[in-house]
Structures are given as structure tokens and as C-alpha cells.
N, C-alpha and C. Protein backbone atom coordinates (compact mmCIF):
# COMPACT_ATOMS: atom_id res chain seq x y z
N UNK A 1 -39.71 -186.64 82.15
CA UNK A 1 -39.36 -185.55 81.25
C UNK A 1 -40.58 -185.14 80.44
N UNK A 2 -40.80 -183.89 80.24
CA UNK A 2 -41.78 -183.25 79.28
C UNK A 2 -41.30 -183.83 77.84
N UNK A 3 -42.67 -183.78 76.99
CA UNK A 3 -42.69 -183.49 76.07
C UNK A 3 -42.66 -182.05 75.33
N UNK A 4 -42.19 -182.00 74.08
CA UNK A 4 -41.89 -180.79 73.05
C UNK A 4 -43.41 -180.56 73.65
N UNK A 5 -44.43 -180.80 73.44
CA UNK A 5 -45.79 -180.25 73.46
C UNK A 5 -46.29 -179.72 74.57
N UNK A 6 -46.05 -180.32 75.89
CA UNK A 6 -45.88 -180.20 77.44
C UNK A 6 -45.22 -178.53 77.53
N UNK A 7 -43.47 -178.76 76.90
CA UNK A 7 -42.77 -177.78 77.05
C UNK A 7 -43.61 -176.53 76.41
N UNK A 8 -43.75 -176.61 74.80
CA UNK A 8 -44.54 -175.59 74.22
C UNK A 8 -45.63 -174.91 74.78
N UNK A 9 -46.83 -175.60 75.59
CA UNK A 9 -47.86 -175.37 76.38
C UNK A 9 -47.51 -174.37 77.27
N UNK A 10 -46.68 -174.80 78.62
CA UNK A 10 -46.34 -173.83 79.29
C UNK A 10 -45.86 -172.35 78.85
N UNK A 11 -44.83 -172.31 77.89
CA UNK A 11 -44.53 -171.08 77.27
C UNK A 11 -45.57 -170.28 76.97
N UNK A 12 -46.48 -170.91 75.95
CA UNK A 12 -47.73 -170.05 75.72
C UNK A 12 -48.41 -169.64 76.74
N UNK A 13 -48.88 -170.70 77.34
CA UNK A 13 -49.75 -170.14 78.40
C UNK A 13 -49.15 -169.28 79.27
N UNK A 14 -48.36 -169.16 79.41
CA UNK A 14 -47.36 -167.92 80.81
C UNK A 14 -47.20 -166.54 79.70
N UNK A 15 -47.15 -166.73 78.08
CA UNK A 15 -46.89 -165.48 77.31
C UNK A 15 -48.90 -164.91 76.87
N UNK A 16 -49.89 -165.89 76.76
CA UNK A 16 -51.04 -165.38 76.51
C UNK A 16 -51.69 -166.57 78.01
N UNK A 17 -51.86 -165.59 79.13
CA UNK A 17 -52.97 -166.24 80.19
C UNK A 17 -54.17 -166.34 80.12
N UNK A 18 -54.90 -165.61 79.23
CA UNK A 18 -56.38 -165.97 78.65
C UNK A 18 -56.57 -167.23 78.62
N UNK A 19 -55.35 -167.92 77.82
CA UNK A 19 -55.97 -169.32 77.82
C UNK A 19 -56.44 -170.17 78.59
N UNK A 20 -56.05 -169.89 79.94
CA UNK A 20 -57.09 -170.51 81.13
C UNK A 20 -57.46 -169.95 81.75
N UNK A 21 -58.58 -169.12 81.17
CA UNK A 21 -59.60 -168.74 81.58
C UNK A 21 -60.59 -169.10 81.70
N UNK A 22 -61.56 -169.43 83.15
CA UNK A 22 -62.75 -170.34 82.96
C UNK A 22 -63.93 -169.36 82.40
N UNK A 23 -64.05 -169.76 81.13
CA UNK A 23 -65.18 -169.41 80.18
C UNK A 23 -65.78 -170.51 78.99
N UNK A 24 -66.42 -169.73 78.56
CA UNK A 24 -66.66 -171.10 77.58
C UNK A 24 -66.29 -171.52 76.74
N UNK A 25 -65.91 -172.65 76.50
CA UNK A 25 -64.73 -173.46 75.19
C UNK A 25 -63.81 -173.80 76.36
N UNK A 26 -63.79 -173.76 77.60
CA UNK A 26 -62.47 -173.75 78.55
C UNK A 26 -62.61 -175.32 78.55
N UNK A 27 -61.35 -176.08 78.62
CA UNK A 27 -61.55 -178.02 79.38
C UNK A 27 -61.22 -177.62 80.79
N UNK A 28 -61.85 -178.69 81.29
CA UNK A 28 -61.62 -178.88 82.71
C UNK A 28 -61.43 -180.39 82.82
N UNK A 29 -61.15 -180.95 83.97
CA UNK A 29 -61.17 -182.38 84.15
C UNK A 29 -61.25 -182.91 85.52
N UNK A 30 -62.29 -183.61 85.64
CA UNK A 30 -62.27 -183.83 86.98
C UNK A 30 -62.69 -185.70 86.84
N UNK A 31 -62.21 -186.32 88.18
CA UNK A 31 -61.64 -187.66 88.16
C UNK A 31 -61.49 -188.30 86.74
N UNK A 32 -60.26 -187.38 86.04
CA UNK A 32 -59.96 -187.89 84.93
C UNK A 32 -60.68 -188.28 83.67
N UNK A 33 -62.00 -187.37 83.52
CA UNK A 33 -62.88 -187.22 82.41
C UNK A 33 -62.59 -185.78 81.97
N UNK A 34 -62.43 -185.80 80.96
CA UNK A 34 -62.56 -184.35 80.45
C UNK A 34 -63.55 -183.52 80.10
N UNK A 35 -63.90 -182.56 80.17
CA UNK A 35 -65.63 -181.79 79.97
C UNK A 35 -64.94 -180.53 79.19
N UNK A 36 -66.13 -179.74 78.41
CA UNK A 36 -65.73 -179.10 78.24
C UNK A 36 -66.64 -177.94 78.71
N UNK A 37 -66.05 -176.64 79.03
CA UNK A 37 -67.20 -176.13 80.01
C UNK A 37 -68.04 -175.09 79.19
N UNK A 38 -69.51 -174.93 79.33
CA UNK A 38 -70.27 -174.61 78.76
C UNK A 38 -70.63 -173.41 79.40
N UNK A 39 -70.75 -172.80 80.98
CA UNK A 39 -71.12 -171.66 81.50
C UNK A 39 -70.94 -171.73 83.59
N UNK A 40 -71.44 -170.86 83.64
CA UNK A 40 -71.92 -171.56 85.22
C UNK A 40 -72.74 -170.04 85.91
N UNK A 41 -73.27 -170.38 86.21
CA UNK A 41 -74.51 -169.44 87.03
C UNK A 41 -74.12 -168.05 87.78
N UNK A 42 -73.96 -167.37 86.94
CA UNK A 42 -74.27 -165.84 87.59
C UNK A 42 -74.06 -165.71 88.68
N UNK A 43 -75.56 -165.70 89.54
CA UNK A 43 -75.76 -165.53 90.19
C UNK A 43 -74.63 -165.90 91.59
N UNK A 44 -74.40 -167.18 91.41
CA UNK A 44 -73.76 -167.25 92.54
C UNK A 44 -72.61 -168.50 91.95
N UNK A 45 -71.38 -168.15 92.32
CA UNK A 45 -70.23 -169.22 91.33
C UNK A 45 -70.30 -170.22 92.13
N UNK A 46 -71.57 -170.62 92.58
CA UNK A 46 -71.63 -172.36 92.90
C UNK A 46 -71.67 -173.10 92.29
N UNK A 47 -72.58 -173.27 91.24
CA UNK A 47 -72.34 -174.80 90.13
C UNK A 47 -71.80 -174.30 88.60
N UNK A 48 -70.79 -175.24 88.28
CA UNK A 48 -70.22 -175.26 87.00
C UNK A 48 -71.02 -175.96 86.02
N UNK A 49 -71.31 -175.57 84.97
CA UNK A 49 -72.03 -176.76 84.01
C UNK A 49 -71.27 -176.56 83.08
N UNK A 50 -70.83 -178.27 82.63
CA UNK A 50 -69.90 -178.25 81.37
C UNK A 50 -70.92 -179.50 80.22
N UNK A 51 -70.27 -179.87 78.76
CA UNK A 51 -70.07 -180.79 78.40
C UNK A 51 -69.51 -182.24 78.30
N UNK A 52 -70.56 -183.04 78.44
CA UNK A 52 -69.61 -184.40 78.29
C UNK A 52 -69.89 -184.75 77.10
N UNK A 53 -69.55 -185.46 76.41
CA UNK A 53 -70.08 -185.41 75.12
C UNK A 53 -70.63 -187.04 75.14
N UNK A 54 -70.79 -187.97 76.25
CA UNK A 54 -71.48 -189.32 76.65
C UNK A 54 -72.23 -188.73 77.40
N UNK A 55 -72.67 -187.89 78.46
CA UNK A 55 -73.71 -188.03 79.15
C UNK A 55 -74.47 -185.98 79.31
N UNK A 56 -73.81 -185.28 77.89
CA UNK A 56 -74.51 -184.53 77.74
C UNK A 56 -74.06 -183.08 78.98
N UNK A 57 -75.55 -182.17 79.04
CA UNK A 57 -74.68 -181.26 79.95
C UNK A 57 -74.61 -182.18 81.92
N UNK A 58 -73.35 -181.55 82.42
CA UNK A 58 -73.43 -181.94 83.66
C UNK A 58 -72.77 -180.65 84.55
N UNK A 59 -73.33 -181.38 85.84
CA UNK A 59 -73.19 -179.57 86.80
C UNK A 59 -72.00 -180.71 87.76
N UNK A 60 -71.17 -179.59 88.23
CA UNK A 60 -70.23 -179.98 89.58
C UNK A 60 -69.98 -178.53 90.29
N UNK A 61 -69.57 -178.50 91.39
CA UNK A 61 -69.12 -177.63 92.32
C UNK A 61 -67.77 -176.94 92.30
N UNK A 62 -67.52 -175.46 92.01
CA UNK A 62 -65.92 -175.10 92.24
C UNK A 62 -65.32 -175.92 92.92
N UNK A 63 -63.67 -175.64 92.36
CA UNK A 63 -62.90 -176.55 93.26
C UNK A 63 -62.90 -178.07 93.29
N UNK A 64 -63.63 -178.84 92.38
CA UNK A 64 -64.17 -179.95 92.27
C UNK A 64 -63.25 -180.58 90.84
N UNK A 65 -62.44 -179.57 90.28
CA UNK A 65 -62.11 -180.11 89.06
C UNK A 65 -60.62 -179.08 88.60
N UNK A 66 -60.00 -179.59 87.77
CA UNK A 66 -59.11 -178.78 87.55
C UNK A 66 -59.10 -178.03 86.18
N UNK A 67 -58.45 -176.93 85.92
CA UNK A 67 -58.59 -176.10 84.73
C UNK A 67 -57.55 -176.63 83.55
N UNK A 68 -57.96 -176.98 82.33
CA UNK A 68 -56.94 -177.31 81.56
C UNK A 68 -56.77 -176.30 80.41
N UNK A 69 -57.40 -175.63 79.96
CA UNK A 69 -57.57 -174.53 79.66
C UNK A 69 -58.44 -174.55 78.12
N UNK A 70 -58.38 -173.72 76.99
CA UNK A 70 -59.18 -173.83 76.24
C UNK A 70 -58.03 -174.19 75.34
N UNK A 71 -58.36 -174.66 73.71
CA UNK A 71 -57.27 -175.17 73.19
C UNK A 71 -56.60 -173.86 72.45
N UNK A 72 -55.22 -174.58 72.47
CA UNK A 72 -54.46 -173.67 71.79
C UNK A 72 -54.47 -172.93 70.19
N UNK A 73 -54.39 -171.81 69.63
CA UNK A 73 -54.95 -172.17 68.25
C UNK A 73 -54.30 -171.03 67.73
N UNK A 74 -54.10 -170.73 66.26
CA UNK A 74 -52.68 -169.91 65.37
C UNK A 74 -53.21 -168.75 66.50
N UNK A 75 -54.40 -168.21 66.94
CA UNK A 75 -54.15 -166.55 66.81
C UNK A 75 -52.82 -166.59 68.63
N UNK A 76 -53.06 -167.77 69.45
CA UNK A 76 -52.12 -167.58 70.34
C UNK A 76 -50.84 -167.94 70.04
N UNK A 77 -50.60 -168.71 69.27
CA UNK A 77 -49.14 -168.59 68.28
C UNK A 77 -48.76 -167.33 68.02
N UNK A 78 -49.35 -166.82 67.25
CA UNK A 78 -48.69 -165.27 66.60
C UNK A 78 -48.59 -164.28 67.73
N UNK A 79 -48.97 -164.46 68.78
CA UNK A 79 -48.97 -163.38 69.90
C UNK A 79 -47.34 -163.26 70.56
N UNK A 80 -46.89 -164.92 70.57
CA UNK A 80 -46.12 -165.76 71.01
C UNK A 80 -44.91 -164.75 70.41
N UNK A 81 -45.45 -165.30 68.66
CA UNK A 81 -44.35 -165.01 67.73
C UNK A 81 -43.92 -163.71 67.32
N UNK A 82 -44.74 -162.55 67.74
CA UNK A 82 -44.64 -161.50 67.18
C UNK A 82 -43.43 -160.58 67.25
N UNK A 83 -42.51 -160.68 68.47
CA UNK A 83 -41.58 -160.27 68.68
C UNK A 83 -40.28 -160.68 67.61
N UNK A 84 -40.76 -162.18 67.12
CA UNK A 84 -39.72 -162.65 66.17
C UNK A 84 -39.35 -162.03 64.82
N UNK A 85 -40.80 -161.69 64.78
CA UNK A 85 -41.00 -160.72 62.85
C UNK A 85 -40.42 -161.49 61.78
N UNK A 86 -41.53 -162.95 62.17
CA UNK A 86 -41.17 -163.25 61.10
C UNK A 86 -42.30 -163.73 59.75
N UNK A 87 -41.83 -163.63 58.88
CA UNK A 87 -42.44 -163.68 57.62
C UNK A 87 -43.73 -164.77 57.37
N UNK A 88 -44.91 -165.02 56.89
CA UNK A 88 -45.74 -165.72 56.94
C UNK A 88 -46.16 -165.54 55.06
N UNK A 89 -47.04 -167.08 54.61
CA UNK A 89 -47.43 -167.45 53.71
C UNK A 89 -48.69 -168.31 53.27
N UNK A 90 -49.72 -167.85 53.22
CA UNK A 90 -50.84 -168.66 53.16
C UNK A 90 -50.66 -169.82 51.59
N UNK A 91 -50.89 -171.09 51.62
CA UNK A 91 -50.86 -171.59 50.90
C UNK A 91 -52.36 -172.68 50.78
N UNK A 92 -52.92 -173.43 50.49
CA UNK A 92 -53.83 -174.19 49.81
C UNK A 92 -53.38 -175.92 49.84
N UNK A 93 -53.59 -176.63 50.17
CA UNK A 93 -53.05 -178.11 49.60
C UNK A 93 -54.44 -179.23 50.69
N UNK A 94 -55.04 -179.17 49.99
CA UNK A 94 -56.22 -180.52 51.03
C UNK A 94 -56.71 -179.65 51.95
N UNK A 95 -55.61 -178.45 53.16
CA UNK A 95 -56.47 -178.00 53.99
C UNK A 95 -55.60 -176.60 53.40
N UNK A 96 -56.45 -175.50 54.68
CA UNK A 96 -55.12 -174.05 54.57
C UNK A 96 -54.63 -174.38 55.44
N UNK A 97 -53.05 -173.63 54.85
CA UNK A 97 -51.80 -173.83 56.08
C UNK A 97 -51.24 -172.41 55.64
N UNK A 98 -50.53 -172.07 57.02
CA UNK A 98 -49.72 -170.80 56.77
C UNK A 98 -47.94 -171.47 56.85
N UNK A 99 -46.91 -170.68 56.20
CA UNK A 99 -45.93 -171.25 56.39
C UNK A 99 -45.14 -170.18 56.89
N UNK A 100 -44.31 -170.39 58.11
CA UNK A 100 -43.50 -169.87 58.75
C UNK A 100 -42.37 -169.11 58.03
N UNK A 101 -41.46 -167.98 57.92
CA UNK A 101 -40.38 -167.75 57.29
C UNK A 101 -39.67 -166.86 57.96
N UNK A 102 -38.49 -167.36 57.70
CA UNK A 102 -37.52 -166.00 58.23
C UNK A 102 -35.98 -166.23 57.16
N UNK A 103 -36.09 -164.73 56.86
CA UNK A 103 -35.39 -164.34 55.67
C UNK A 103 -35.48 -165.51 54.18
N UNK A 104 -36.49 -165.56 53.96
CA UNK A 104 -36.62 -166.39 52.88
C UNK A 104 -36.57 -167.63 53.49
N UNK A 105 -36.03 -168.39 54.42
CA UNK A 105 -35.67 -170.02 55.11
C UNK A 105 -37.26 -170.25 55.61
N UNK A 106 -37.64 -171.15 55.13
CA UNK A 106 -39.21 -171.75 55.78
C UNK A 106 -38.64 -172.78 57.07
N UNK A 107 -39.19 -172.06 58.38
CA UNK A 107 -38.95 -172.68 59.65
C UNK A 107 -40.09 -173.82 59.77
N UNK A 108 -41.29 -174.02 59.22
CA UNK A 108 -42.20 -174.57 59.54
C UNK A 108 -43.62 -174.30 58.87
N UNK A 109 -45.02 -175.03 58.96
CA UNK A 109 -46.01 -175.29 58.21
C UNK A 109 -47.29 -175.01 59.30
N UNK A 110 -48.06 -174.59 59.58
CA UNK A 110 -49.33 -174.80 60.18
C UNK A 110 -50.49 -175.42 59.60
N UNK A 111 -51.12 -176.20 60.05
CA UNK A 111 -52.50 -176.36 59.24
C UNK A 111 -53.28 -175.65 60.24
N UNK A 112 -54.36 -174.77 59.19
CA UNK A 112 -54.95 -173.91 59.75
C UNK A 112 -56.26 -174.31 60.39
N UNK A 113 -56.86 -175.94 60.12
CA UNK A 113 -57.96 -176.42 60.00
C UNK A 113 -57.66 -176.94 61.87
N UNK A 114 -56.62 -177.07 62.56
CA UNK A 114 -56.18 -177.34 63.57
C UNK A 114 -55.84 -176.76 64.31
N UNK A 115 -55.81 -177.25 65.98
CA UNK A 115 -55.55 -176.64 67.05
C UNK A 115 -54.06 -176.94 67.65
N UNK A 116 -53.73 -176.68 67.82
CA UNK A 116 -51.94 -177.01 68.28
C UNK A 116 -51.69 -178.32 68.81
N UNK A 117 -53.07 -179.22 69.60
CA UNK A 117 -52.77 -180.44 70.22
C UNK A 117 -52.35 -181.10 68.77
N UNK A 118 -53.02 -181.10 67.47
CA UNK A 118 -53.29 -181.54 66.88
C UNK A 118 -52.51 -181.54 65.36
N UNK A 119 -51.52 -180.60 65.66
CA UNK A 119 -50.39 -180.48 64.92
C UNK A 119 -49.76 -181.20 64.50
N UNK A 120 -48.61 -181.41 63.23
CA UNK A 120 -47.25 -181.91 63.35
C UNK A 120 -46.07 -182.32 64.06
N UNK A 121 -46.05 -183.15 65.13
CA UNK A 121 -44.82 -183.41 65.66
C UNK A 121 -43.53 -182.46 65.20
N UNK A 122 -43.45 -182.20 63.80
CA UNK A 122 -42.49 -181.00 63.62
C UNK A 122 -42.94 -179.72 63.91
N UNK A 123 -43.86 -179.33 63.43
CA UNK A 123 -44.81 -178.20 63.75
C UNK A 123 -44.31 -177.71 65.39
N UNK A 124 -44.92 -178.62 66.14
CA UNK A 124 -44.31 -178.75 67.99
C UNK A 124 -43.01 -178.28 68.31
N UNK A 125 -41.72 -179.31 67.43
CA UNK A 125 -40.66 -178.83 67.46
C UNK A 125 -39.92 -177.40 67.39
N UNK A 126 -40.55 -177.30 65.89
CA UNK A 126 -39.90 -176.06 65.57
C UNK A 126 -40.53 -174.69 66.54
N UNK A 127 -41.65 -174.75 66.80
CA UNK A 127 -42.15 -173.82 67.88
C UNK A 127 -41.41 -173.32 68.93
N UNK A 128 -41.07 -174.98 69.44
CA UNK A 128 -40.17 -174.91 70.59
C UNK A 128 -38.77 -174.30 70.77
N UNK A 129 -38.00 -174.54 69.60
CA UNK A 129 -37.05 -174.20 68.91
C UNK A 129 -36.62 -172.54 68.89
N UNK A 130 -37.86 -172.85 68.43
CA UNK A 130 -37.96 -171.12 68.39
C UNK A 130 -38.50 -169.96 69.62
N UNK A 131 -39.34 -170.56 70.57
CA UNK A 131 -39.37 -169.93 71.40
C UNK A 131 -38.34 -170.23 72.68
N UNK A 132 -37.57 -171.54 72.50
CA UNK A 132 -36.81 -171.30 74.26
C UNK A 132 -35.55 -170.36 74.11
């Protein structure tokens, strides 16, 4: 069974497909290392060069790795959410967070300093909640 986060992922990504797009900031992963990809040659889409962050830049061959995409982050949330119309609140506390609303009821919290992997377990929920 998926996870809330698993589930959430797919939604987004099928409502904003940019997100796996191979460009730069994109992850990829190949025999189960993760890179993150840095460019790949013009000229001819033979070698990929990404980041490892242990052994620095490294090159591999299309097809050699799979696309995981770039990370998720508020502006592909709100793309998500926009149809919902719902109410938003910037607030201040240690980091910025925006807070979710609809008709006055606060559905949820973002921290803005974060990427969606990296969220609230409720944060995840209520997303989900709200988009299936």
C-alpha cells in the first residue's frame, strides 16, 4: 500500500508534469544512488552529468537511470489548489509558514523553508484529503 506521500506525489505530478522534467535541480537514480542532475551536453543527448554529493560531478548514459523528478515545493501546491479557492495566511514563528483556509476553518500549515518531502505528516494528510 502507498503512502499519504506516495499517494500525494502522483496527483501532483499528473496535475503539474514539469516536475519531471529532465533539467536541472531534476533527481535521478540509478543502482539506487540518488544524483541530482546538473546538465547534459547539447550537442548530442549522450552523456548525463549529475551531482553526487560523495564523489562530486559524475557522467552516465541515457536510459541508464531513472527520473525521480525535481522536488516538490508550495508554488506546485497552489497550482494543485487553485481550483479550490481557498483562503491563505502568511504567518512568522521560527520559520515562514502559510496557513491553509477555507471559510474561516484552517485546513492546514506549510512551512515555507521546505519542500513537500519534508513536511508535516499532517501537512501530507490534509493535502491528500483535499485533493482525492
Amino acid at each position: 500500500m502507498k503512502s499519504n506521500l506516495e499517494q500525494l506525489k502522483e496527483i501532483i505530478h499528473k496535475a503539474v508534469p514539469s516536475i519531471m522534467d529532465k533539467e536541472f535541480g531534476c533527481k535521478v537514480v540509478k543502482e539506487k544512488k540518488i544524483y541530482k542532475l546538473y546538465g547534459k551536453h547539447k550537442w548530442a543527448d549522450k552523456v548525463v552529468i549529475a551531482i553526487s554529493i560523495d564523489k562530486g560531478l559524475i557522467q552516465f548514459a541515457p536510459d541508464t537511470y531513472k527520473i525521480l523528478g525535481r522536488d516538490i515545493e508550495l508554488s506546485d501546491i497552489l497550482i494543485v489548489l487553485e481550483p479550490l479557492h481557498l483562503d491563505f495566511r502568511y504567518y512568522y514563528k521560527d520559520d515562514l509558514h502559510i496557513q491553509f483556509e477555507k471559510d474561516g476553518k484552517l485546513l492546514g500549515i506549510w512551512n515555507l523553508t521546505k519542500t513537500l518531502d519534508n513536511q508535516k505528516p499532517e501537512v501530507i494528510s490534509f493535502l491528500l484529503t483535499l485533493l482525492k
